[in-house]
N, C-alpha and C. Protein backbone atom coordinates (compact mmCIF):
# COMPACT_ATOMS: atom_id res chain seq x y z
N UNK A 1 -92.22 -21.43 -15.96
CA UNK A 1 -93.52 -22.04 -16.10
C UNK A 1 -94.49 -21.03 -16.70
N UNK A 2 -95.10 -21.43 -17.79
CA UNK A 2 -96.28 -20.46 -18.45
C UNK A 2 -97.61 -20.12 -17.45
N UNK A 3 -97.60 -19.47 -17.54
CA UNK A 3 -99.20 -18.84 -16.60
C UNK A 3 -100.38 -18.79 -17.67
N UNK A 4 -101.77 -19.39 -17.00
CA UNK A 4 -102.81 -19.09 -18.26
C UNK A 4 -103.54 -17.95 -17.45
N UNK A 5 -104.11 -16.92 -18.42
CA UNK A 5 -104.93 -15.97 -17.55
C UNK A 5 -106.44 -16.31 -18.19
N UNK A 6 -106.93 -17.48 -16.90
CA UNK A 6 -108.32 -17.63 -17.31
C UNK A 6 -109.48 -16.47 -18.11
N UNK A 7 -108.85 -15.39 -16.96
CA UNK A 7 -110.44 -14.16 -17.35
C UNK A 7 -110.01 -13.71 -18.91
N UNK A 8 -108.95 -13.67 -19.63
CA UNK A 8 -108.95 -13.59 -20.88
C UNK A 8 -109.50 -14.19 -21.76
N UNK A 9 -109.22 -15.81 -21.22
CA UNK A 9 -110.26 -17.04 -22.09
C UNK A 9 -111.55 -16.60 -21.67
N UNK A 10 -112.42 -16.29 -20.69
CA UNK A 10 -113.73 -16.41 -20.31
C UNK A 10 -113.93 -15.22 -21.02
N UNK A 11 -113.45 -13.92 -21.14
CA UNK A 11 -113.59 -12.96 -22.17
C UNK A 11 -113.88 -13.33 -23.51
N UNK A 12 -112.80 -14.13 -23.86
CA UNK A 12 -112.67 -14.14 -25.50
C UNK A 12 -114.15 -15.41 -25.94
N UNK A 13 -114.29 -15.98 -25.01
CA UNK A 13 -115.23 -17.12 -25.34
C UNK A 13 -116.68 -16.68 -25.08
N UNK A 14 -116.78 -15.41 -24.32
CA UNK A 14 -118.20 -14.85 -24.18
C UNK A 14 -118.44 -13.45 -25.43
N UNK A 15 -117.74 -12.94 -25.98
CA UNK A 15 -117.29 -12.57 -26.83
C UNK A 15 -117.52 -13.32 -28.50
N UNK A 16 -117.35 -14.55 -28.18
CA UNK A 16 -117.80 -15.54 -29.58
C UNK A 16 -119.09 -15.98 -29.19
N UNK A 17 -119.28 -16.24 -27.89
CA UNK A 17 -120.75 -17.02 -27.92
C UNK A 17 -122.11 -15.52 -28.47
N UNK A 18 -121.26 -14.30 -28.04
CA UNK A 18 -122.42 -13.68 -28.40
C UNK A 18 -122.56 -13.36 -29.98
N UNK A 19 -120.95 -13.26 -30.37
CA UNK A 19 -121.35 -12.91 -31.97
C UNK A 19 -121.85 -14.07 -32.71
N UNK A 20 -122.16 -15.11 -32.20
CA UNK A 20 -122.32 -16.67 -32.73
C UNK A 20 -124.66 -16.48 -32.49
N UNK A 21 -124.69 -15.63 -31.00
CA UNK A 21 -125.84 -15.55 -30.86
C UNK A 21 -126.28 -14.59 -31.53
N UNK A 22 -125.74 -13.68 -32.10
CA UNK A 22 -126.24 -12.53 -32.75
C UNK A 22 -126.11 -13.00 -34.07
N UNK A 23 -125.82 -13.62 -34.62
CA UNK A 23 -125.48 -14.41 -36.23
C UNK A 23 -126.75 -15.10 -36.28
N UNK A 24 -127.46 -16.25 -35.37
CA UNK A 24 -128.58 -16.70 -35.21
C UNK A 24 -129.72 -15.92 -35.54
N UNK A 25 -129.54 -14.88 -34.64
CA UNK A 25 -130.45 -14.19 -34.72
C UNK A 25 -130.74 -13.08 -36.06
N UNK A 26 -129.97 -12.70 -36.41
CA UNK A 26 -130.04 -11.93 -37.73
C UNK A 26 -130.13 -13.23 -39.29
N UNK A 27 -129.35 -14.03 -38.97
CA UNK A 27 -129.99 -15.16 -40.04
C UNK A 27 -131.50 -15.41 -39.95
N UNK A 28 -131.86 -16.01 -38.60
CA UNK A 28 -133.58 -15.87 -38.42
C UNK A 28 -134.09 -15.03 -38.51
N UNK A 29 -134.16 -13.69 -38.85
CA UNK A 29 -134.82 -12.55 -39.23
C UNK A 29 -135.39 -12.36 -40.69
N UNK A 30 -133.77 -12.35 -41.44
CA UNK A 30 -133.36 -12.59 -42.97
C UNK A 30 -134.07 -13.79 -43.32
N UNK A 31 -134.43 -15.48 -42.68
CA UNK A 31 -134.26 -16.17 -43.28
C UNK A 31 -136.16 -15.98 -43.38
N UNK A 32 -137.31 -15.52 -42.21
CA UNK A 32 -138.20 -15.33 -42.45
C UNK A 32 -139.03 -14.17 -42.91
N UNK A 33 -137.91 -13.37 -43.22
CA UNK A 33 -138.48 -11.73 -44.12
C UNK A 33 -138.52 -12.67 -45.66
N UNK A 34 -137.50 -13.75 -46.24
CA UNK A 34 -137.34 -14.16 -47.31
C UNK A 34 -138.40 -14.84 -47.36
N UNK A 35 -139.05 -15.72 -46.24
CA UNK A 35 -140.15 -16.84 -46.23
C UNK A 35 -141.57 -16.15 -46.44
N UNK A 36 -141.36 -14.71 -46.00
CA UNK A 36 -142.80 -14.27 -46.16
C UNK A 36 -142.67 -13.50 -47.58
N UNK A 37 -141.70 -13.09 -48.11
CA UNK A 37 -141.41 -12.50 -49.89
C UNK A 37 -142.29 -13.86 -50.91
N UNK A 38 -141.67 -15.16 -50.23
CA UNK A 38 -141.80 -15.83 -51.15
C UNK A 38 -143.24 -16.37 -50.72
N UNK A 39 -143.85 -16.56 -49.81
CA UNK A 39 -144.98 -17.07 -49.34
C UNK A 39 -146.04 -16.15 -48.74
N UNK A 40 -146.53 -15.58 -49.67
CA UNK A 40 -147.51 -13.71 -49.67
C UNK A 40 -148.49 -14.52 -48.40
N UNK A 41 -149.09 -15.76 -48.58
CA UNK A 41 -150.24 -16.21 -47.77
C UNK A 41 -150.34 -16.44 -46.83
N UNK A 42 -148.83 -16.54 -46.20
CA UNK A 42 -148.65 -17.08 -44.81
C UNK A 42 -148.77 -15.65 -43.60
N UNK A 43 -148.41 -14.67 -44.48
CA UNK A 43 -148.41 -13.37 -43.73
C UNK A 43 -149.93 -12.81 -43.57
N UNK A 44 -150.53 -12.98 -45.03
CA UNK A 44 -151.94 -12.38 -45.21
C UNK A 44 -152.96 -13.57 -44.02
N UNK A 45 -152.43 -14.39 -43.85
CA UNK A 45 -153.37 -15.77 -43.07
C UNK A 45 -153.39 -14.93 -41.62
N UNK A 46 -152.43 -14.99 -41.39
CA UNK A 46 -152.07 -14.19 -39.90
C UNK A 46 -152.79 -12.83 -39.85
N UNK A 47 -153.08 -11.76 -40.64
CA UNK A 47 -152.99 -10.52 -40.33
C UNK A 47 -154.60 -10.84 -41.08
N UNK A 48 -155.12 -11.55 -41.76
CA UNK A 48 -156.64 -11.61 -41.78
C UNK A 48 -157.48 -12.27 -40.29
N UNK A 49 -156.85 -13.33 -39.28
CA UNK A 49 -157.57 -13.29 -38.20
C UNK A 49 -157.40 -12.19 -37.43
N UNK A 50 -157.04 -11.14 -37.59
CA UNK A 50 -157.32 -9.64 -37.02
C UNK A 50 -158.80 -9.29 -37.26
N UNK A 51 -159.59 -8.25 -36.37
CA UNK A 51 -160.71 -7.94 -36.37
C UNK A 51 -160.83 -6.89 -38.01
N UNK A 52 -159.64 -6.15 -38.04
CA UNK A 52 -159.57 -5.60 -39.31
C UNK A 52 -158.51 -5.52 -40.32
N UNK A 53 -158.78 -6.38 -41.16
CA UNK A 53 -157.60 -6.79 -42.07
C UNK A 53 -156.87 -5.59 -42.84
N UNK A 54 -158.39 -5.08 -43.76
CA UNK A 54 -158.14 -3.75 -44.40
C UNK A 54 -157.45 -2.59 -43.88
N UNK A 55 -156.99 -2.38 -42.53
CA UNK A 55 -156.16 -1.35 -41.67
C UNK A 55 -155.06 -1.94 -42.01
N UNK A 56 -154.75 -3.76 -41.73
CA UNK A 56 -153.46 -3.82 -41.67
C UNK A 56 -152.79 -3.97 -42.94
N UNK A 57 -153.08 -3.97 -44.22
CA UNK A 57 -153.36 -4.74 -45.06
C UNK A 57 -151.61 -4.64 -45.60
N UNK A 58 -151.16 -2.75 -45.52
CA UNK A 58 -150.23 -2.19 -45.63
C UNK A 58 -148.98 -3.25 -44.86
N UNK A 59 -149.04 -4.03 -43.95
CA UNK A 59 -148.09 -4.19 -43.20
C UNK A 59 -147.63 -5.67 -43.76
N UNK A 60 -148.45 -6.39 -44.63
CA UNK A 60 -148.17 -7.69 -45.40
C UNK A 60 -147.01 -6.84 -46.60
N UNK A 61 -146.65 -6.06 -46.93
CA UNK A 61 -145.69 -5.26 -47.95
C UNK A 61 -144.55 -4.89 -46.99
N UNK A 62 -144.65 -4.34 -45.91
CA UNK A 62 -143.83 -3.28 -44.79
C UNK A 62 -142.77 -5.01 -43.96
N UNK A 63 -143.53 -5.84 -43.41
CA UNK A 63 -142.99 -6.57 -42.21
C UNK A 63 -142.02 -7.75 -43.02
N UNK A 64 -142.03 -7.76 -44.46
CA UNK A 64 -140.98 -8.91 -45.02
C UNK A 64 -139.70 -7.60 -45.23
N UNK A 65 -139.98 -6.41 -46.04
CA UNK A 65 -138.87 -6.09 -45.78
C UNK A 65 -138.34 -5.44 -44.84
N UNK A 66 -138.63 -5.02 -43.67
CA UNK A 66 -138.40 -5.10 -42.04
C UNK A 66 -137.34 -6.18 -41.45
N UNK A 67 -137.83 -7.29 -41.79
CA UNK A 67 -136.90 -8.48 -41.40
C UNK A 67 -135.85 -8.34 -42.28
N UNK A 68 -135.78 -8.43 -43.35
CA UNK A 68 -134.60 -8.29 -44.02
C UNK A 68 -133.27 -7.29 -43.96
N UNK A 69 -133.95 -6.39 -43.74
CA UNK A 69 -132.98 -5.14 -43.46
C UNK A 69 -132.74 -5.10 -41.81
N UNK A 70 -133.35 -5.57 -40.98
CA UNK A 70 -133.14 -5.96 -39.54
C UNK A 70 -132.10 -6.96 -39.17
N UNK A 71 -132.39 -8.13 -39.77
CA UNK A 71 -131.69 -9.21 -40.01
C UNK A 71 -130.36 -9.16 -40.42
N UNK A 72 -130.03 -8.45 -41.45
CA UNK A 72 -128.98 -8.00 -42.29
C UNK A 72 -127.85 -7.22 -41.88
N UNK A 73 -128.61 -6.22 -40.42
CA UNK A 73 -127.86 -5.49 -39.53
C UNK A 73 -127.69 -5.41 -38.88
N UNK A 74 -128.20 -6.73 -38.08
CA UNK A 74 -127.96 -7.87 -36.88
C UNK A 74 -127.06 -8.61 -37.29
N UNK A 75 -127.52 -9.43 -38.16
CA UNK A 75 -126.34 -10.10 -38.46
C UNK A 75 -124.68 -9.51 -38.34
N UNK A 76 -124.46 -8.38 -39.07
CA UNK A 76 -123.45 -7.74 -39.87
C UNK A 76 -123.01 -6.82 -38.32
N UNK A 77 -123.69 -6.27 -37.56
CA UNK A 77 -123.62 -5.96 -36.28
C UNK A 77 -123.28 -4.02 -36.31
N UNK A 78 -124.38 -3.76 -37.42
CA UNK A 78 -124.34 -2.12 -37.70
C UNK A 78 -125.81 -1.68 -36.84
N UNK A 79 -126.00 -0.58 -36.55
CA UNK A 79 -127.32 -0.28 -35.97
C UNK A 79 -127.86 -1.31 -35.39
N UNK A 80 -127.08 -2.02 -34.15
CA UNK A 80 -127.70 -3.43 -33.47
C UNK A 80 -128.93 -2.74 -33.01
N UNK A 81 -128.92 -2.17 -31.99
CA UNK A 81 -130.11 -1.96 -31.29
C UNK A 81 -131.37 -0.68 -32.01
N UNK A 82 -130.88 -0.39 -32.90
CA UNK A 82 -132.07 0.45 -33.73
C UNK A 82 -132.75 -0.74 -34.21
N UNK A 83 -131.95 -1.71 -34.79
CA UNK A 83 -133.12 -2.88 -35.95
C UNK A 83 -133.52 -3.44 -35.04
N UNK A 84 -132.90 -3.74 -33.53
CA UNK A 84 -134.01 -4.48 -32.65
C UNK A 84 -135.21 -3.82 -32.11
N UNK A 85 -134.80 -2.21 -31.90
CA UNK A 85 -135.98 -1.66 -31.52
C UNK A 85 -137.02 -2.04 -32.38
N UNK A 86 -137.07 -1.56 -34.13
CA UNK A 86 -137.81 -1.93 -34.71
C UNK A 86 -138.04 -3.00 -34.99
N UNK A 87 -137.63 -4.66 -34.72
CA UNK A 87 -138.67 -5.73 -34.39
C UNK A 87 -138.72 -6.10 -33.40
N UNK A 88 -138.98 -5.43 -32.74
CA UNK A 88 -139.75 -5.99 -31.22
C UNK A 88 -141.40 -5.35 -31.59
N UNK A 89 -141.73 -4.97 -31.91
CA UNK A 89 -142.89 -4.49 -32.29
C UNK A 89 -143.94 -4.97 -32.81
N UNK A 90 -143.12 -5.91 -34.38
CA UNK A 90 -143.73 -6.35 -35.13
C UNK A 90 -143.63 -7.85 -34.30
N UNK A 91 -142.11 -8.75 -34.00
CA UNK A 91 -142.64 -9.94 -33.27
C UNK A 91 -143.73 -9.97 -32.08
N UNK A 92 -143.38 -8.60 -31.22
CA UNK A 92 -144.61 -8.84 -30.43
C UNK A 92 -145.84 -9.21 -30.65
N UNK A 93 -146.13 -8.16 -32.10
CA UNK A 93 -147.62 -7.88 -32.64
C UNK A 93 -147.54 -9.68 -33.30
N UNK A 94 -146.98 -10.37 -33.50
CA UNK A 94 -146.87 -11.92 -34.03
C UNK A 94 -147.21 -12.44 -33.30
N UNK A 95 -146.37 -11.97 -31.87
CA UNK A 95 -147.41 -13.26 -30.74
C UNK A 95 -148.30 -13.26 -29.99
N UNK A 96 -148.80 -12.00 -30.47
CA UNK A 96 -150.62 -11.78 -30.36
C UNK A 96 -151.13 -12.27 -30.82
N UNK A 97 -150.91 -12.71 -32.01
CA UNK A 97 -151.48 -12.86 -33.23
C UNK A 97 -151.85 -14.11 -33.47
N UNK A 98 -150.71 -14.71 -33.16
CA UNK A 98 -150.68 -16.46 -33.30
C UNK A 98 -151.01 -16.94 -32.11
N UNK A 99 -151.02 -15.73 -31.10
CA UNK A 99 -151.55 -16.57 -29.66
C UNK A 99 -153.41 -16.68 -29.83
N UNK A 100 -153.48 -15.51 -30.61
CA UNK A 100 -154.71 -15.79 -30.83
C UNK A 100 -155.91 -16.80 -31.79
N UNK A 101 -154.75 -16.98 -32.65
CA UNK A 101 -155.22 -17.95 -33.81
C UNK A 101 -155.62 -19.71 -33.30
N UNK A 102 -156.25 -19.63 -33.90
CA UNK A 102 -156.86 -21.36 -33.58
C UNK A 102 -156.65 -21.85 -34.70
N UNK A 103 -155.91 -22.03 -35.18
CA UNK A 103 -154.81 -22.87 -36.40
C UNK A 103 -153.96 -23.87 -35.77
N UNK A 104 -153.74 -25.09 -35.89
CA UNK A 104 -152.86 -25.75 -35.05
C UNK A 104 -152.01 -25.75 -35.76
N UNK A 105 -151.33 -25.22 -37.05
CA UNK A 105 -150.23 -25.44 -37.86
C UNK A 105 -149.67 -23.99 -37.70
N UNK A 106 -150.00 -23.71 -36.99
CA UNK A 106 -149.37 -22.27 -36.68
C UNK A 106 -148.38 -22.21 -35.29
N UNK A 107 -148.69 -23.30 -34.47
CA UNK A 107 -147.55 -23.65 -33.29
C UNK A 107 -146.61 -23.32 -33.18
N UNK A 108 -145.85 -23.99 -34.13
CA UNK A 108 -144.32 -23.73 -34.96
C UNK A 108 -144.03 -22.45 -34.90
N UNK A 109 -144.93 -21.65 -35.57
CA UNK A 109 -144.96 -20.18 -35.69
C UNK A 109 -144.62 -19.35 -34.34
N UNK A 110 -145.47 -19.77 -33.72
CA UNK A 110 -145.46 -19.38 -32.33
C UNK A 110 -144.18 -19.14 -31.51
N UNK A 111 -143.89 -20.51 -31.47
CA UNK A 111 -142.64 -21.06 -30.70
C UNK A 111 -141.43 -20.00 -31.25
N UNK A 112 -141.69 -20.16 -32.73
CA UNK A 112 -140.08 -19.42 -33.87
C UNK A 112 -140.60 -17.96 -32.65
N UNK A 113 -141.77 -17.17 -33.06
CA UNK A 113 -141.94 -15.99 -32.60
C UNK A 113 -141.41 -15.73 -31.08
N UNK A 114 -141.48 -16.58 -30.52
CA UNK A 114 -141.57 -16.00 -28.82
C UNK A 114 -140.11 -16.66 -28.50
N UNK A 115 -139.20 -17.15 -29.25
CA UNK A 115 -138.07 -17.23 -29.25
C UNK A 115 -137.61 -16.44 -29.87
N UNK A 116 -137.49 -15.93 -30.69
CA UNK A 116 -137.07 -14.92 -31.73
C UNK A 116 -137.01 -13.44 -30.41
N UNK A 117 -138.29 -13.01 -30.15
CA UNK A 117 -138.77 -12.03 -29.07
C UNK A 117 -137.54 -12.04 -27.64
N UNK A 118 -137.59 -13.37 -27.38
CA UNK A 118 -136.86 -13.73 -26.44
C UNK A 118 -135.23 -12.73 -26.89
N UNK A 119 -135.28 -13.67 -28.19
CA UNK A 119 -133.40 -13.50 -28.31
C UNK A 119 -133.18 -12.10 -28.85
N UNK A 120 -134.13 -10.82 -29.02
CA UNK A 120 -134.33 -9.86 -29.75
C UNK A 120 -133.68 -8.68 -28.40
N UNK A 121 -134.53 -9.45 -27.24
CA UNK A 121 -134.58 -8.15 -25.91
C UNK A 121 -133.11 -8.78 -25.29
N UNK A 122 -132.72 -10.12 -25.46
CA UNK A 122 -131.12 -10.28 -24.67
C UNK A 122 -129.97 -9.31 -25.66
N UNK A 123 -131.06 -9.47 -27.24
CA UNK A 123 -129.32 -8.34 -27.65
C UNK A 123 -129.71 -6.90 -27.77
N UNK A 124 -130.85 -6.67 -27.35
CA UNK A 124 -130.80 -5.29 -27.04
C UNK A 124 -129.48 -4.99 -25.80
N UNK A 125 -129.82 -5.99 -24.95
CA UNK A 125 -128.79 -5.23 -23.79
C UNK A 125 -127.53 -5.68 -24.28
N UNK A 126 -127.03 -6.70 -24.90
CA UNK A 126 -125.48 -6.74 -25.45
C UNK A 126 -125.11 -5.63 -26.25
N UNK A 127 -126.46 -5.06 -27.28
CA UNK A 127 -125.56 -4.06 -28.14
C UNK A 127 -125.09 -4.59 -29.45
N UNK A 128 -124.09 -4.52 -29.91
CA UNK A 128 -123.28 -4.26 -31.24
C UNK A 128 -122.50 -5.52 -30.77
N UNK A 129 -121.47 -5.84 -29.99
CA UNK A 129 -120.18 -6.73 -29.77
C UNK A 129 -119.18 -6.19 -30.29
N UNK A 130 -118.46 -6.84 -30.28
CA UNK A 130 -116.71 -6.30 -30.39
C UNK A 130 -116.64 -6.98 -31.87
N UNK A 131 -116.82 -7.81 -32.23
CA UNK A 131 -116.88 -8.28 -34.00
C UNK A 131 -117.99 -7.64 -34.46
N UNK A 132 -118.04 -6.60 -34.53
CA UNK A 132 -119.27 -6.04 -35.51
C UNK A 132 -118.90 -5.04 -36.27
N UNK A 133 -119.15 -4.49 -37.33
CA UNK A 133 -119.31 -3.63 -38.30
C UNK A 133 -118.92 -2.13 -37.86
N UNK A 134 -119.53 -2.23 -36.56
CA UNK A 134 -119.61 -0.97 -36.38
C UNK A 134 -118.36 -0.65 -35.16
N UNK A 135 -117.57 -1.39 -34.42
CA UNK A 135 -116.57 -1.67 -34.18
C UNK A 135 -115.67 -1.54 -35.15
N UNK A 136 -115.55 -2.47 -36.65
CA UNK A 136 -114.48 -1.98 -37.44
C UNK A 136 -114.35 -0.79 -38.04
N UNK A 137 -115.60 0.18 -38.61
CA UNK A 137 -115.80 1.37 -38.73
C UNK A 137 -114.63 2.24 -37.74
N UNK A 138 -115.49 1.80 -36.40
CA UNK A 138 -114.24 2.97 -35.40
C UNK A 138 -113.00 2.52 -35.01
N UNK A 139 -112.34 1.56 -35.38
CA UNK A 139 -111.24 1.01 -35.14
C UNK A 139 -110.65 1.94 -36.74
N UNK A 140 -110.88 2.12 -37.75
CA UNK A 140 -110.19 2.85 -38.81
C UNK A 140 -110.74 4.06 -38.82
N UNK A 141 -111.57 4.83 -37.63
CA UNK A 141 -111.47 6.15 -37.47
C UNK A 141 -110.24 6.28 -37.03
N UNK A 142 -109.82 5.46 -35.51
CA UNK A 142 -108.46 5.66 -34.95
C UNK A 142 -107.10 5.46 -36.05
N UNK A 143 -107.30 4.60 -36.77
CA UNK A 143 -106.14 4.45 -37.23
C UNK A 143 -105.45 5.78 -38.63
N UNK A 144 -106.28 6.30 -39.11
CA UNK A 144 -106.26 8.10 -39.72
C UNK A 144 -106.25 8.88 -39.24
């Protein structure tokens, strides 16, 4: 009679749910570093209800490609927790931002942000995963 060893399945399936959650999350990074490249106004709208625009003005150039290169290495699962360190910073500074805004078409915004924030600090503590980049890297240190 075959034996199943559950804790292998509950391994291998928590194991996909996270590289499946970390794929989410680095696509949503990438997909709104691209939204603010292509849409200069949506970033400058946000960072002009600040008390001083002209301080931030630098960070409408800096925070699209931030996401992209964050996103990109989330996704891909190289430097997981360096690119999260560096957006937790900037989403935070987002949901200041939009918490503060009296725009009602900015909601949306909101919600993406403080979910995004959310799913940023759960993969800080996962890390990299076992399908990541940086896993196959050291899997062909061992094998030379």
């Amino acid at each position: 009679m075959k034996t199943i060893n559950f804790n292998r399945k509950e391994q291998r399936s928590k194991i996909v749910i996270l590289l499946i959650f970390r794929a989410i999350l680095g696509i949503g990074l990438f997909a709104k570093g691209i939204t603010f490249l292509r849409d200069k106004a949506l970033i400058e709208s946000l960072i002009s209800e600040t008390t001083t625009p002209e301080k931030l003005s630098f960070l409408e150039f800096l925070i699209p490609y931030l996401h992209l290169a964050g996103g990109f290495f989330i996704l891909i699962g190289l430097y997981t927790r360096l690119a999260v360190i560096l957006q937790i910073p900037i989403i935070l500074g987002a949901v200041v931002l939009l918490l503060k805004s009296t725009n009602n078409f900015q909601q949306g915004e909101f919600l993406f942000a403080v979910i995004i924030l959310a799913m940023l600090i759960i993969q800080f503590f996962n890390g990299d995963g076992f399908y990541s980049w940086k896993n196959l890297i050291r899997e062909e240190k061992n094998i030379v």
